[in-house]
Protein backbone atom coordinates (compact mmCIF):
# COMPACT_ATOMS: atom_id res chain seq x y z
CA UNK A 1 -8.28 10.30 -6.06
CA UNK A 2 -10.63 13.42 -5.43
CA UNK A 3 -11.59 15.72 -8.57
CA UNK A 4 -13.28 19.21 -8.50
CA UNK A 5 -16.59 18.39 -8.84
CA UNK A 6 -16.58 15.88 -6.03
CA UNK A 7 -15.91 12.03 -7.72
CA UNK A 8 -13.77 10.33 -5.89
CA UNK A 9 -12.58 6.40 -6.99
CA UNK A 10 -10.57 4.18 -4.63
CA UNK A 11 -8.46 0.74 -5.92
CA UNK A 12 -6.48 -1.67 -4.65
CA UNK A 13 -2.26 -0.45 -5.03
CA UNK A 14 -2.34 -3.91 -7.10
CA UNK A 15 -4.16 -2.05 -9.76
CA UNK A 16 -0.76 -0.17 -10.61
CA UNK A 17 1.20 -2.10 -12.74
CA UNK A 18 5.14 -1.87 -12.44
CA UNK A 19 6.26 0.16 -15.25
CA UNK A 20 9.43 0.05 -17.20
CA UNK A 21 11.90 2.55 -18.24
CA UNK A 22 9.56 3.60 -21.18
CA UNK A 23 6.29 3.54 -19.64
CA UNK A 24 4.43 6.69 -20.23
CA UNK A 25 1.88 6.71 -17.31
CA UNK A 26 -0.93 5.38 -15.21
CA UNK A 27 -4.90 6.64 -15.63
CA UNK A 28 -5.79 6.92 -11.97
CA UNK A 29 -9.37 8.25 -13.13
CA UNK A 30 -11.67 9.65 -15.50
CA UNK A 31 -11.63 13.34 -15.84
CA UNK A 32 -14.07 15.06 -17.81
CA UNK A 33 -13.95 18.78 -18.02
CA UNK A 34 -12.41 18.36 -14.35
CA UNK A 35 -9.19 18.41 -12.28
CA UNK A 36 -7.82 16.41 -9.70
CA UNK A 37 -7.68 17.94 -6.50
CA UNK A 38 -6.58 15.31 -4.30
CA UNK A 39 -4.34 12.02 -4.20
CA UNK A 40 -3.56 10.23 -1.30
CA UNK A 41 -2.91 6.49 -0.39
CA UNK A 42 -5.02 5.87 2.43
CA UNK A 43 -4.77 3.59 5.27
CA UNK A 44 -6.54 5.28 8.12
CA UNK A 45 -10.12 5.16 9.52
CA UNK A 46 -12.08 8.52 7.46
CA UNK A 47 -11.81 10.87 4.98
CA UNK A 48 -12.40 14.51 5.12
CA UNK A 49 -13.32 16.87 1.77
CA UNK A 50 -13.49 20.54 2.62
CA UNK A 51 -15.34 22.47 -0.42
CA UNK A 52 -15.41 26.01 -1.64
CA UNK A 53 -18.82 26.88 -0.56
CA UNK A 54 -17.71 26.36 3.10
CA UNK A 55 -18.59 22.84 3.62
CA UNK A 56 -17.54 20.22 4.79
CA UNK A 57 -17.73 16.37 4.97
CA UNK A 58 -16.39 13.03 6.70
CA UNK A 59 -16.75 10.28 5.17
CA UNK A 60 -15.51 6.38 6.22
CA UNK A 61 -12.95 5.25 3.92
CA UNK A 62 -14.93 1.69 3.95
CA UNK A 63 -17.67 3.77 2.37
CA UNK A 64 -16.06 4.39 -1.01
CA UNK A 65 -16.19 1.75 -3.01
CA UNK A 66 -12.92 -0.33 -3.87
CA UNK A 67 -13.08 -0.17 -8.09
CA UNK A 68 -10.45 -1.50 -11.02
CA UNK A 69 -9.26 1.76 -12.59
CA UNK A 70 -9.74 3.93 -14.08
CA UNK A 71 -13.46 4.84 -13.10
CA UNK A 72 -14.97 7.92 -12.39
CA UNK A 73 -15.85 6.81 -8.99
CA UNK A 74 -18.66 7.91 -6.91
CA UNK A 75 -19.43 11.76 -5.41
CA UNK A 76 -19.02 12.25 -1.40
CA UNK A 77 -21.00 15.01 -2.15
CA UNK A 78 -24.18 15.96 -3.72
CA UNK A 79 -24.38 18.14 -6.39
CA UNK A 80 -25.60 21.29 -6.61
CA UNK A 81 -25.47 22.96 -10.06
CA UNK A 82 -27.02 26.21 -8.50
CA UNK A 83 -24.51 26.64 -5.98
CA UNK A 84 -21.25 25.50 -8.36
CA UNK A 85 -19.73 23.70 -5.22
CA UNK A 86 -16.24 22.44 -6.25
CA UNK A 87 -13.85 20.11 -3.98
CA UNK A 88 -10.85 21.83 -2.62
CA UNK A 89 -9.30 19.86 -0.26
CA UNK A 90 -9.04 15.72 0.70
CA UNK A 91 -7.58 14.67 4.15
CA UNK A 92 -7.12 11.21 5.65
CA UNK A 93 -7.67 11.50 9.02
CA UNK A 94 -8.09 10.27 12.88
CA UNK A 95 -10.47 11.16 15.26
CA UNK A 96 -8.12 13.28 16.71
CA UNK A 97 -6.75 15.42 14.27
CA UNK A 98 -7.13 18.99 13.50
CA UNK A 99 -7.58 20.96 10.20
CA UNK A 100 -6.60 24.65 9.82
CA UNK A 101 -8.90 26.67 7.45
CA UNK A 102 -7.67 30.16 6.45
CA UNK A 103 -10.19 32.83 4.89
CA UNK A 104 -9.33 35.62 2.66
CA UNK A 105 -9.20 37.75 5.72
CA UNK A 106 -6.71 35.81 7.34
CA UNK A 107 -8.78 34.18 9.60
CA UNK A 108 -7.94 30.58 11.00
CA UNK A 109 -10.45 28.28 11.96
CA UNK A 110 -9.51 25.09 13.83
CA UNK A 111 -11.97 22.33 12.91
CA UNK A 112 -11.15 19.20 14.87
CA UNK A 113 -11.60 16.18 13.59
CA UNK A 114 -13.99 14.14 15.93
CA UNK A 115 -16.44 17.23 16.26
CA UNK A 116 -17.63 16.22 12.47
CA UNK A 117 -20.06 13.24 12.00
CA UNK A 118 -19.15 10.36 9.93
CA UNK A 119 -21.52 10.90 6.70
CA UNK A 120 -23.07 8.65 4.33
CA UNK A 121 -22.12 9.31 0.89
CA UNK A 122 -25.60 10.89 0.18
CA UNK A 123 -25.98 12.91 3.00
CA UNK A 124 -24.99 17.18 2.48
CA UNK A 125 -22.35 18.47 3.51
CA UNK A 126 -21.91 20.50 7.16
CA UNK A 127 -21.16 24.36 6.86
CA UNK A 128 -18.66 25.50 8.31
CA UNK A 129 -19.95 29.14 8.96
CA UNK A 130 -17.08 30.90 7.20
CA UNK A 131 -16.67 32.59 3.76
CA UNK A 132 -13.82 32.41 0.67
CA UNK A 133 -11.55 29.52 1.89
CA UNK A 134 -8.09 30.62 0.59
CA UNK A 135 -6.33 27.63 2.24
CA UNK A 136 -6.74 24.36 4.30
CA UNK A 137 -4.16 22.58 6.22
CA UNK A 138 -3.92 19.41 8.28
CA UNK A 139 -2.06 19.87 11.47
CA UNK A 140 0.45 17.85 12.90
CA UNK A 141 2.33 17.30 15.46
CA UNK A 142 6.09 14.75 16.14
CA UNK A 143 5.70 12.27 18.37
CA UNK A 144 8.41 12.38 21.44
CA UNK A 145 9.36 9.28 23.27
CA UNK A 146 11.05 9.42 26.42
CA UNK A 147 14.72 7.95 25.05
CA UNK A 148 14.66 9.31 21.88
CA UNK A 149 17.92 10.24 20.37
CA UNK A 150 18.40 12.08 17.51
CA UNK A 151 19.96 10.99 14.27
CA UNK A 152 23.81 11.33 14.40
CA UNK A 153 26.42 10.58 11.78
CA UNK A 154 29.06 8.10 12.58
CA UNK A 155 32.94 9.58 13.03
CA UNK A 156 33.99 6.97 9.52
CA UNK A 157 34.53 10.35 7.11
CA UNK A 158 31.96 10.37 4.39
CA UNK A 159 29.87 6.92 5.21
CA UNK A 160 27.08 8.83 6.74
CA UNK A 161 25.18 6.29 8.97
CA UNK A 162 22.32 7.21 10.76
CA UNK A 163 21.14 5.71 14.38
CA UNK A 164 18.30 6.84 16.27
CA UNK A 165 17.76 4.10 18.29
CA UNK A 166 18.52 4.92 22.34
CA UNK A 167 21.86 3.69 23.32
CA UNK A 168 21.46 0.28 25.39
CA UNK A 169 22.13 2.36 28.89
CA UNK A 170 19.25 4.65 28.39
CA UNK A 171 17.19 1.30 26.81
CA UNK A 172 17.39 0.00 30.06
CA UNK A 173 16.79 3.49 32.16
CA UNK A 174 14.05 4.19 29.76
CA UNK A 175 12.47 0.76 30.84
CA UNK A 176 12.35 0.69 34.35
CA UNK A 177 10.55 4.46 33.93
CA UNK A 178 7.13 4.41 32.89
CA UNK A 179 6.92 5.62 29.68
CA UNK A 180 5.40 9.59 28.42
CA UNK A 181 4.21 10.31 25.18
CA UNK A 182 3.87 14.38 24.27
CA UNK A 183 2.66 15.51 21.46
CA UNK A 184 4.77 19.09 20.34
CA UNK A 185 3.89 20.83 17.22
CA UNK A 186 5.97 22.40 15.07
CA UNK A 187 4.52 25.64 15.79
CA UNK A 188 5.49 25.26 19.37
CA UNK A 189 9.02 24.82 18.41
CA UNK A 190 9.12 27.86 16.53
């Protein structure tokens, strides 16, 4: 969980109880005179918070602390009162990912991923050289395996069953060709 004004608090998925049909909620985190930005489960290596001033920061996910909730949490950024910096954006990412910023003059900037240093909590944030962030965007791209067959629905009238495993012939012509991976994005498609 990321809020505007830069806490962030990370727990265990054991720290959300099951709930039952008249449950009225979890508190993730303690919001005062804030908003929540961000929440994402993570599982991957860093996390990146983009901020309105322009900045930005990576951060190793092993470097927020693992709390009970709900907590406050700790800032991945300092804070500036002068400056009124507020969180924008939270992305789990890989070393080879790529975030799209877009100005207010429809400019997109293409900040990869392993061009930013991994940060201690304490340290500032890097600028990014660009003004008014309107809108941030991780891209991505689908994964195509050589063999890959798309989804089709069996011929058995409404039970809709789904395989998109390769048929066993092109298993075994997919096997004795070495394998190529190719990364498209959807943009390409389109």
């Amino acid at each position: 969980m990321l809020t505007s004004s830069g806490y962030s608090v990370r727990y265990d998925i054991s720290e959300i109880p099951s709930l039952g049909q008249n449950a009225k909620g979890v508190k993730s985190t303690v919001v005062k005179d804030d908003t929540i930005v961000a929440g994402i489960a993570l599982d991957g290596e860093d996390v990146v918070v983009i901020t309105n001033r322009s900045n930005i920061k990576r951060v190793s996910q092993k470097d927020i602390p693992l709390m009970t909730r709900p907590k406050r949490g700790v800032r991945l950024f300092p804070y500036n009162k002068r400056a009124n910096e507020s969180a924008i954006a939270l992305y789990q990412v890989k070393p080879n990912d790529v975030i799209e910023i877009l100005n207010e003059d429809d400019e997109i900037t293409l900040q990869k991923v392993k061009e930013l240093k991994v940060l201690e909590l304490e340290s500032v944030c890097a600028d990014l050289d660009m003004e008014d962030i309107a809108l941030t965007n991780m891209q991505c791209g689908a994964v195509v395996k050589l063999g890959d067959v798309p989804p089709k629905s069996s011929s058995d009238g409404d039970d809709e069953k789904n395989n998109s495993k390769p048929t066993e012939e092109k298993n075994s012509e997919v096997e004795s060709e070495d394998t190529i991976e190719l990364q498209v994005d959807v943009d390409d498609i389109l």
